[in-house]
C-alpha atoms as a PDB file:
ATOM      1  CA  UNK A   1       2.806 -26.353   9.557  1.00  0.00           C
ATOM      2  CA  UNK A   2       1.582 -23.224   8.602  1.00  0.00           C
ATOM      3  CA  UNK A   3       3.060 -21.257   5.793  1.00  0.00           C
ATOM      4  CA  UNK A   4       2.914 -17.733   4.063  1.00  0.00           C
ATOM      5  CA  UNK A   5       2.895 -16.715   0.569  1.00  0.00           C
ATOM      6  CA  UNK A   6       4.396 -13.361  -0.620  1.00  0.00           C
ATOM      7  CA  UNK A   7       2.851 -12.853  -3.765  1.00  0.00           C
ATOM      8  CA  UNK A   8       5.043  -9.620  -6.091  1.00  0.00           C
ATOM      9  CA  UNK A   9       2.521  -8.010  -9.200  1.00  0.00           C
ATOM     10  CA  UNK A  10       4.286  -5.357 -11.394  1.00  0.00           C
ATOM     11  CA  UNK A  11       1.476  -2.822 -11.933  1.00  0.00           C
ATOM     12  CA  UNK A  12       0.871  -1.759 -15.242  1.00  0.00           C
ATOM     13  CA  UNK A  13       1.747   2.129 -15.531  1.00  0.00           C
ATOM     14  CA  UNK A  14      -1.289   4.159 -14.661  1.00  0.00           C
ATOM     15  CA  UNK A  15      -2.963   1.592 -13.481  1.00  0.00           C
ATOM     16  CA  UNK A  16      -2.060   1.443  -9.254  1.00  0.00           C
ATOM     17  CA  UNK A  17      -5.206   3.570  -8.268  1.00  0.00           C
ATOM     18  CA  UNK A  18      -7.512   1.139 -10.084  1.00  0.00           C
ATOM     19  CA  UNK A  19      -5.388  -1.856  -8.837  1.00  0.00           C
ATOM     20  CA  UNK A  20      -5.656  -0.545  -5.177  1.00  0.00           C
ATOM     21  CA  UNK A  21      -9.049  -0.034  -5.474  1.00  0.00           C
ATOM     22  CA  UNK A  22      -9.916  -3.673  -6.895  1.00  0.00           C
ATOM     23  CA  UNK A  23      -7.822  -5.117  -4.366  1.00  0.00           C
ATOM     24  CA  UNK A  24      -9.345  -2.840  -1.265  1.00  0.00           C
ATOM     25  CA  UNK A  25     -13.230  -3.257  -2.510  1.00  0.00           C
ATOM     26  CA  UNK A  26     -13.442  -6.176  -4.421  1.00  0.00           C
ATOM     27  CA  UNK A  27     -10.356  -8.832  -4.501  1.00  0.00           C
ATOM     28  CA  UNK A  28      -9.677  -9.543  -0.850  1.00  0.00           C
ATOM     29  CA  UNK A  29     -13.182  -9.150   0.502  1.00  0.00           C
ATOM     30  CA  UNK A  30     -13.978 -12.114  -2.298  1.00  0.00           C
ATOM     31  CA  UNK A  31     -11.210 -13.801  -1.136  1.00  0.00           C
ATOM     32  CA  UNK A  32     -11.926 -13.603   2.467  1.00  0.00           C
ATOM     33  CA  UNK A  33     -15.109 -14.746   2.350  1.00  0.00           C
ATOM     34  CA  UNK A  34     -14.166 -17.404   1.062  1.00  0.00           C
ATOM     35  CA  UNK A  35     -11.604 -18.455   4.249  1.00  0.00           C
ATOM     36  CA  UNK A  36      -8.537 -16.949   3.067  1.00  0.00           C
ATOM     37  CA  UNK A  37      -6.397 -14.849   5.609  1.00  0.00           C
ATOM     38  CA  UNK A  38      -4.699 -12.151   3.838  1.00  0.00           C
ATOM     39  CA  UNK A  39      -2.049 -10.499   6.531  1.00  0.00           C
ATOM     40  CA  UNK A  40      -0.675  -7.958   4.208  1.00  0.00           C
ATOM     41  CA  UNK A  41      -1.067  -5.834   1.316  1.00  0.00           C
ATOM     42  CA  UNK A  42       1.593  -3.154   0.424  1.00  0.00           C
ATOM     43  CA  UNK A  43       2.006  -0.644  -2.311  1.00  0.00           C
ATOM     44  CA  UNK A  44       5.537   0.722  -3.538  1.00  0.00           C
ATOM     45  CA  UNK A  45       6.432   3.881  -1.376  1.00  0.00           C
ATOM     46  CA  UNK A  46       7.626   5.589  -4.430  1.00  0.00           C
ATOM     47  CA  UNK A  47       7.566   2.857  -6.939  1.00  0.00           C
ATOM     48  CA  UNK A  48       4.028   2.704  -8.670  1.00  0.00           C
ATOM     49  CA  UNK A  49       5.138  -0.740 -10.118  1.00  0.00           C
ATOM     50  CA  UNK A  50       5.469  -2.340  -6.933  1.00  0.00           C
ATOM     51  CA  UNK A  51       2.545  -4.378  -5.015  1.00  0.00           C
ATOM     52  CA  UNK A  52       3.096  -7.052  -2.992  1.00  0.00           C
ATOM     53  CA  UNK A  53       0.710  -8.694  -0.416  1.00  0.00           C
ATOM     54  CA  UNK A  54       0.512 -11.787   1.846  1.00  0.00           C
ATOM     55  CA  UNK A  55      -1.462 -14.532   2.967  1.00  0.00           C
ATOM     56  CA  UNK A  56      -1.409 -17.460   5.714  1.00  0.00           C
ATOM     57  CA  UNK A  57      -2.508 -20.856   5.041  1.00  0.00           C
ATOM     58  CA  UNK A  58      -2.445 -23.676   7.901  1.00  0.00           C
ATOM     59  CA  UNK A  59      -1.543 -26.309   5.511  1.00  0.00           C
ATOM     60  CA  UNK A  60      -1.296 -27.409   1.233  1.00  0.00           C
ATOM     61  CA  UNK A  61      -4.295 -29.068   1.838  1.00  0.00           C
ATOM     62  CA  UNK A  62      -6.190 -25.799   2.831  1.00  0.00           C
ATOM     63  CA  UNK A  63      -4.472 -23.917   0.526  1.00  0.00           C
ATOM     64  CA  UNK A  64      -5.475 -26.559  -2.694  1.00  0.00           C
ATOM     65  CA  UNK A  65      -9.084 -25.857  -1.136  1.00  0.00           C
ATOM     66  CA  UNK A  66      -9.187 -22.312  -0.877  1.00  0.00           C
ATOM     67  CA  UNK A  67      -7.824 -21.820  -4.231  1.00  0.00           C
ATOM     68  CA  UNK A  68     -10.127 -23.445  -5.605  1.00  0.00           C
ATOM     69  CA  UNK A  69     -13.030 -21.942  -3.938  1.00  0.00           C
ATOM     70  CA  UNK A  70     -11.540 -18.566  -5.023  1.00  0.00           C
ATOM     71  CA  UNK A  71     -10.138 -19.103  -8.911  1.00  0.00           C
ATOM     72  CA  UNK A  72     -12.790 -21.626  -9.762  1.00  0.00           C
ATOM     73  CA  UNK A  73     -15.707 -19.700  -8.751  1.00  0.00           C
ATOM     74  CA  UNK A  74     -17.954 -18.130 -11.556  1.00  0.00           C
ATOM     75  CA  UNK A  75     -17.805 -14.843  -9.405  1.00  0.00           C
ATOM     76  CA  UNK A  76     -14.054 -14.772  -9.944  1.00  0.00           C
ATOM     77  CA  UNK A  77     -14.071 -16.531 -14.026  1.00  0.00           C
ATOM     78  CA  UNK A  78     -16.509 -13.571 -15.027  1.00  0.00           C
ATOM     79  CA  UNK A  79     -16.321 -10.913 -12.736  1.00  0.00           C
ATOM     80  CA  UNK A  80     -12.833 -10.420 -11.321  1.00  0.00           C
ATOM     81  CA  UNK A  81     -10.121 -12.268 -13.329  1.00  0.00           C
ATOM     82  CA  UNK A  82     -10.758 -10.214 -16.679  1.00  0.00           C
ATOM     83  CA  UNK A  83      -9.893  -6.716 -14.803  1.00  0.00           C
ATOM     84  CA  UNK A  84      -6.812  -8.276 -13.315  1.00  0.00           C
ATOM     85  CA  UNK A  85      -5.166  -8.946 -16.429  1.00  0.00           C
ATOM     86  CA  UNK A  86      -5.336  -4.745 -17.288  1.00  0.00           C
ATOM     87  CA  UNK A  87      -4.088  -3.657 -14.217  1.00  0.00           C
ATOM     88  CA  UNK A  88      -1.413  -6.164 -13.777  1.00  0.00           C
ATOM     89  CA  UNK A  89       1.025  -7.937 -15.750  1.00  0.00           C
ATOM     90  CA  UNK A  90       0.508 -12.102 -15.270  1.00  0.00           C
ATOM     91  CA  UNK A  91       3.802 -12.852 -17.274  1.00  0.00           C
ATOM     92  CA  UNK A  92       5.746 -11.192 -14.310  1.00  0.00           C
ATOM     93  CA  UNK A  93       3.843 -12.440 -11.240  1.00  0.00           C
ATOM     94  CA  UNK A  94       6.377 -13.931  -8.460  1.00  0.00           C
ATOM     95  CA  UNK A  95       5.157 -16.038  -5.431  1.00  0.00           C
ATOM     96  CA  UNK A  96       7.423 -17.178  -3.061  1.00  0.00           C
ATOM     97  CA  UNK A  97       6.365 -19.663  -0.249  1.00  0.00           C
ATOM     98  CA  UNK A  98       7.476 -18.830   3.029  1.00  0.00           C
ATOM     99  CA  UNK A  99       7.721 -20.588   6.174  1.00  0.00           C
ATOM    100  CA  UNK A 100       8.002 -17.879   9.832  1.00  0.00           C
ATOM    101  CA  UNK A 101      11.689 -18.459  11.265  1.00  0.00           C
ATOM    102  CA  UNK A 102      11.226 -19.265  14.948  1.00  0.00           C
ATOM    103  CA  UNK A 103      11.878 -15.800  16.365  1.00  0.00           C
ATOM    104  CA  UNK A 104       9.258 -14.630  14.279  1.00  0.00           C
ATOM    105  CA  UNK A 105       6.226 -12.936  15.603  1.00  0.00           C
ATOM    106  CA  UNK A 106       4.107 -13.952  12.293  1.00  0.00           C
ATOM    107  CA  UNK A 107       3.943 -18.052  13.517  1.00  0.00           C
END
């Protein structure tokens, strides 16, 4: 069965412009390429803090292979995770699994 994650970053302060734009230009095309299906990415309204985004995955199998397709890739090691760490903090990172209810229009 398919499933979501809802993945919740605290942005470091001063730092949501740069996140935004590492996300936008360089994080999800990466991660797209690579077969993931991102299917949201949201910024705090009035809460530069907040940033919280989404992705599907048909199964744990697919999602044990995409991950590691994304994190284990050189590209990501040398090029990507290092910047992540300054715009982000890791320490506070939530991810919740979800799973669409049946009246929802996300199945």
């Amino acid at each position: 069965m398919a499933f979501y994650e809802l993945r919740q970053y605290v942005i470091r302060p001063g730092k949501m412009a740069e996140w935004l734009e590492l996300m936008d230009t360089e994080i999800i095309p990466f991660q797209t390429s690579k077969g993931m299906v991102i299917t949201g990415s949201f910024r705090g309204e009035t809460d530069d803090s907040v940033y919280i985004w989404t992705r599907r995955f048909e199964s744990e199998a697919e999602r044990e292979r995409l991950y590691a397709a994304v994190y284990q890739s050189d590209h990501w090691k040398t090029n990507i995770s290092p910047r992540v760490g300054q715009c982000i903090d890791r320490e506070q990172i939530k991810v919740q699994r979800m799973v669409p209810s049946k009246a929802s229009v996300m199945q």
